[in-house]
Structure formats: structure tokens, C-alpha cells
Protein backbone atom coordinates (compact mmCIF):
# COMPACT_ATOMS: atom_id res chain seq x y z
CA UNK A 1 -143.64 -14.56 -4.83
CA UNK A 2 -140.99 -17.89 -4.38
CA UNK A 3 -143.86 -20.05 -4.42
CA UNK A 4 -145.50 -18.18 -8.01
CA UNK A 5 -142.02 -18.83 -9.14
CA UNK A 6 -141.46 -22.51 -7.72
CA UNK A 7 -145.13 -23.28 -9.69
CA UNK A 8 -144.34 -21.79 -12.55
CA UNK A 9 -140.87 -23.37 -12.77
CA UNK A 10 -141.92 -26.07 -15.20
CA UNK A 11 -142.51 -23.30 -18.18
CA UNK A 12 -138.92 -21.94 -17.76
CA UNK A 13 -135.77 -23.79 -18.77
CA UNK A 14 -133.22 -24.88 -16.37
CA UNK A 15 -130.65 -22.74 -19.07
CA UNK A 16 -132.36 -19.56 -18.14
CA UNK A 17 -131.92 -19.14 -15.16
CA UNK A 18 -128.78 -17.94 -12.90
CA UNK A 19 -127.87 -18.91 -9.43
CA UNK A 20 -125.19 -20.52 -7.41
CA UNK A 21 -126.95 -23.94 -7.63
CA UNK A 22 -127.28 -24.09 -11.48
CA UNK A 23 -125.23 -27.06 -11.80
CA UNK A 24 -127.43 -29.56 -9.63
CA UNK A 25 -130.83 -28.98 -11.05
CA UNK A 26 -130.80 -31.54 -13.63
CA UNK A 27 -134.16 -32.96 -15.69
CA UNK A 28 -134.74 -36.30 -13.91
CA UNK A 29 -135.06 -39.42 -16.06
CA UNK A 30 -138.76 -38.82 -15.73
CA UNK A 31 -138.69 -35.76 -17.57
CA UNK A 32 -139.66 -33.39 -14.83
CA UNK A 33 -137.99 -30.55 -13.52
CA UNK A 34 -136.74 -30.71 -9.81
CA UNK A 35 -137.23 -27.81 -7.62
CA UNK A 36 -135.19 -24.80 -8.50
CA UNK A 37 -133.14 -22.79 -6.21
CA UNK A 38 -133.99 -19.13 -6.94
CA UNK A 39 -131.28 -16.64 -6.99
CA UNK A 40 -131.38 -14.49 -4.53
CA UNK A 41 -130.93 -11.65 -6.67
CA UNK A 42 -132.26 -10.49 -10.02
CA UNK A 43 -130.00 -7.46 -11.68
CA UNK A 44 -132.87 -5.12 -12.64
CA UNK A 45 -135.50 -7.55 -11.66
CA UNK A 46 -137.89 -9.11 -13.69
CA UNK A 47 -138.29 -6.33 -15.98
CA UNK A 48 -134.76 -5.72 -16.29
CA UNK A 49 -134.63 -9.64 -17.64
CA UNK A 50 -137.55 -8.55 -20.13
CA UNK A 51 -135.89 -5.30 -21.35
CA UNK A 52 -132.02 -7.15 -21.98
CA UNK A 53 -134.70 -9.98 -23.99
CA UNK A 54 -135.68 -7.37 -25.95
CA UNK A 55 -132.92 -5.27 -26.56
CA UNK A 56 -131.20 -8.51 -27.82
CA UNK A 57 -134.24 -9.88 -30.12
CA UNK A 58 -133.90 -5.98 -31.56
CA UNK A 59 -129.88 -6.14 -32.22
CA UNK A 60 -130.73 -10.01 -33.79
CA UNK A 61 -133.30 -8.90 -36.27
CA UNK A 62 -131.46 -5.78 -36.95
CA UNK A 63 -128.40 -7.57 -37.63
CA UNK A 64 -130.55 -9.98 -40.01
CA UNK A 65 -131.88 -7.22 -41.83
CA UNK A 66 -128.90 -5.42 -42.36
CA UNK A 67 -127.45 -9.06 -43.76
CA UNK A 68 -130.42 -9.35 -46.14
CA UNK A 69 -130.08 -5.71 -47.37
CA UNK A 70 -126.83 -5.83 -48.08
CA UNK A 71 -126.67 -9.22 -49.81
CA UNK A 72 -128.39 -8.19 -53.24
CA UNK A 73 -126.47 -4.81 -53.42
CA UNK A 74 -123.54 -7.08 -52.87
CA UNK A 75 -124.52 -9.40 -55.18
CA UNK A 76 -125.65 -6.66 -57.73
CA UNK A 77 -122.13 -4.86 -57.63
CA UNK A 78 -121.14 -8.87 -58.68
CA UNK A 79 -122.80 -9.12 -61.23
CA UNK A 80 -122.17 -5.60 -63.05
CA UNK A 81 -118.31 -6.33 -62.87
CA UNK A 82 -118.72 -9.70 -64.50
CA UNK A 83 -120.85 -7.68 -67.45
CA UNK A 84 -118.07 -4.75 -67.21
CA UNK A 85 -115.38 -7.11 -67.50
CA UNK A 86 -116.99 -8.71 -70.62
CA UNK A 87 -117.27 -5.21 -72.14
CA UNK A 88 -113.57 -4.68 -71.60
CA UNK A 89 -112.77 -7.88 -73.22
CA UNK A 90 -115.09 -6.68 -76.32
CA UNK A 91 -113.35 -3.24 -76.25
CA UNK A 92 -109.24 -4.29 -75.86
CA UNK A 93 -109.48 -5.97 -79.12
CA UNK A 94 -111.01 -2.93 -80.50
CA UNK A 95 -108.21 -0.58 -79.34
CA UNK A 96 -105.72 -2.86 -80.71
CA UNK A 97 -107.16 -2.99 -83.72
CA UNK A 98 -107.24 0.63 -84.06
CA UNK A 99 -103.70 0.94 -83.48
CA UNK A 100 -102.54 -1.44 -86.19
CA UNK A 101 -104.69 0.06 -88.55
CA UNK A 102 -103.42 3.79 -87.20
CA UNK A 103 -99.81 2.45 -87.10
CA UNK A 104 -99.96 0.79 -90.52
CA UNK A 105 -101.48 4.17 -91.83
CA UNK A 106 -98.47 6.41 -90.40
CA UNK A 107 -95.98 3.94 -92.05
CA UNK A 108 -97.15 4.13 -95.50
CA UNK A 109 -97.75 8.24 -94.88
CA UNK A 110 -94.24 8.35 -94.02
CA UNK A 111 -93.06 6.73 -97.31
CA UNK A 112 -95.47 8.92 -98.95
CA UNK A 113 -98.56 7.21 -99.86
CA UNK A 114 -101.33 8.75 -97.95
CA UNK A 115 -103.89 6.80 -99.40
CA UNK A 116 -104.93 5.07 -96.02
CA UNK A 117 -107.05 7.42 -94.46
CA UNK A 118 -104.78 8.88 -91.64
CA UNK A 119 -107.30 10.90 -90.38
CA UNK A 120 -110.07 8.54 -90.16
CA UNK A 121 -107.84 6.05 -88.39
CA UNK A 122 -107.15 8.51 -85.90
CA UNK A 123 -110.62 9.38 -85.27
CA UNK A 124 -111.00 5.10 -84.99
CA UNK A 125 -108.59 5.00 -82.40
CA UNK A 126 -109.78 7.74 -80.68
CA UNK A 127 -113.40 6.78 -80.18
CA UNK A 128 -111.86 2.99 -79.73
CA UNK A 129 -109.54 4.51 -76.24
CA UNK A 130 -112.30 7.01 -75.53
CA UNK A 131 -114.75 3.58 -74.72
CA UNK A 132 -112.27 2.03 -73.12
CA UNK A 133 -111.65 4.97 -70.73
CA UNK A 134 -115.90 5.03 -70.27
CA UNK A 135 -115.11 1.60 -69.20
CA UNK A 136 -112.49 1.79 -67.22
CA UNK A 137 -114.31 4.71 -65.46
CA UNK A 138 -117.11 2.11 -65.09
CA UNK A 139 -115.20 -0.84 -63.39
CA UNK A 140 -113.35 1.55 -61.20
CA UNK A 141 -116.44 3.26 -59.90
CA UNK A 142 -118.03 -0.38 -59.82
CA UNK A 143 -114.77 -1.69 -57.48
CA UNK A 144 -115.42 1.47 -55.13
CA UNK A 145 -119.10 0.38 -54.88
CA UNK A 146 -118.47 -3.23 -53.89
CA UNK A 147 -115.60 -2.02 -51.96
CA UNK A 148 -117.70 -0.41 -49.55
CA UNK A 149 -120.50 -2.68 -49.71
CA UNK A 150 -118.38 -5.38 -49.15
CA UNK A 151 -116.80 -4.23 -46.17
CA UNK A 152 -120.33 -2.69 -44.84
CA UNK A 153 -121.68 -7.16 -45.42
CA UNK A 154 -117.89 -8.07 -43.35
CA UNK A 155 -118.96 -5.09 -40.78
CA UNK A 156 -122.31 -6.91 -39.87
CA UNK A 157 -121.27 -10.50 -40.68
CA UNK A 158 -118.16 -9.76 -37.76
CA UNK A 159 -121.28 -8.43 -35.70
CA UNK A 160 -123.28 -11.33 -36.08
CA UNK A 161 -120.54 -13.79 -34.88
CA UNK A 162 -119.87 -11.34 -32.06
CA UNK A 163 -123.74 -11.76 -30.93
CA UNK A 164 -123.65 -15.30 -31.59
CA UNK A 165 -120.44 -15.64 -29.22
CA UNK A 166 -121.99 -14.27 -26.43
CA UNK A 167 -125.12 -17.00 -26.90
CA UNK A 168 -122.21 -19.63 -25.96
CA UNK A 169 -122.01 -20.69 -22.27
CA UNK A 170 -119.07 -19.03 -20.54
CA UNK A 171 -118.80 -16.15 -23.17
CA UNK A 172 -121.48 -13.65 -21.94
């Protein structure tokens, strides 16, 4: 079996592979691989190697996958408060406007002259606060959504750097 190995040496990296004399093998200036000192022990053997391989290639494109699913929604939830926030913008002026006019209405009422239409400036102002509290339902059920979505994207982002820490030499 140390022979198979030795021959097939050339196909696997220097990087790969674990023993006390990992530090001397070196690629010569030739480009060829010295001989490598096998370890003289394998934790789970060879298909121990093969299942942590795979169990890592699984967590990676998991990880990726949850990344790309979660980008649009996040991006989504982005864009629906920029259009929310526009709406408010339209709407403020609105319930302002609505209130002068009611104001100005209960003012001249109150010297008399009811000839501004008191009730139809109260029914302005309150279909003017009733869309602002649609929207204000709206952008707080939109901040919940990104909320969680956001934090869900930092969840697997924080896993991502965690995987690609233990890639680095000395951190596995």
C-alpha cells in the first residue's frame, strides 16, 4: 500500500497531506515532487478523508445557496421600503393639507360661518390619516421583514467566514 501511495504521490498536493515531516517536502526547482513521508496514521482512514471532503463541499454549497437565496429577498425588502418611503412622502403632504383645510373650517364655524364644508373636511382628513396609517402599517411590516431577513443574510455571511477561517493554515 506505501508504495501505491509513494507512485501516486505526484497527483496529490504537498498541502494535503499531514505528517510530522510536512515542512521538508518542498517542490524542487525542477518542478517535481520529492518523496513523501506518509503519516503513519490516517484518523478514519482513507474513507474517513473522503467523507470530512464531502461533508465540507456539502456545508460550502449549502452556505452558497443559502447566500444566493437570501440576497433577492433581501434586496426585494430594499426595494419596497424605498417605494414605501416615496408613498409616505406623497401622503404627509396630504395629511397636512387636510388639517389646514379642517382647521381653517373649524375657525370660521366658530365665528359662525359654516359655509366651509366642516363635514367634508373631516371626512378629507380622515381618509388622508387613514392612508397614512395603511402606510405606516406597510413600512413597519416591511422593517420586520428585512429585519429578519437581514439578520438570517448576517447569520450565513458570519458562517461563511467561519468556514473560510478554518481553510487558513493553523486555524483548523
Amino acid at each position: 500500500m506505501t508504495s501505491i501511495l509513494r507512485r501516486g504521490s505526484e497527483d496529490v498536493p504537498l498541502s494535503s497531506i499531514e505528517g510530522p515531516d510536512l515542512a521538508s517536502a518542498a517542490i524542487s526547482e525542477a518542478g517535481t515532487y520529492p518523496p513523501v513521508r506518509l503519516p503513519s496514521r490516517i484518523p478514519g482512514g482513507l474513507k474517513g478523508v473522503t467523507d470530512d471532503l464531502e461533508r465540507h463541499a456539502r456545508d460550502w454549497r449549502n452556505t452558497y445557496r443559502m447566500l444566493e437565496h437570501q440576497r433577492p429577498l433581501l434586496e426585494a425588502a430594499e426595494i419596497e421600503r424605498d417605494r414605501l418611503h416615496d408613498t409616505l412622502s406623497r401622503i404627509v403632504p396630504r395629511v397636512h393639507d387636510a388639517n389646514r383645510g379642517l382647521v381653517a373650517s373649524m375657525e370660521m364655524a366658530k365665528k359662525g360661518d359654516f359655509s366651509g364644508d366642516l363635514s367634508g373636511q373631516f371626512a378629507r382628513s380622515l381618509t388622508a390619516l387613514d392612508e397614512l396609517e395603511g402606510i405606516a402599517e406597510a413600512l413597519t411590516s416591511n422593517l420586520l421583514q428585512m429585519r429578519a431577513t437581514w439578520e438570517q443574510y448576517a447569520r450565513t455571511v458570519i458562517r461563511a467566514q467561519k468556514q473560510r477561517d478554518e481553510l487558513k493554515p493553523g486555524m483548523a
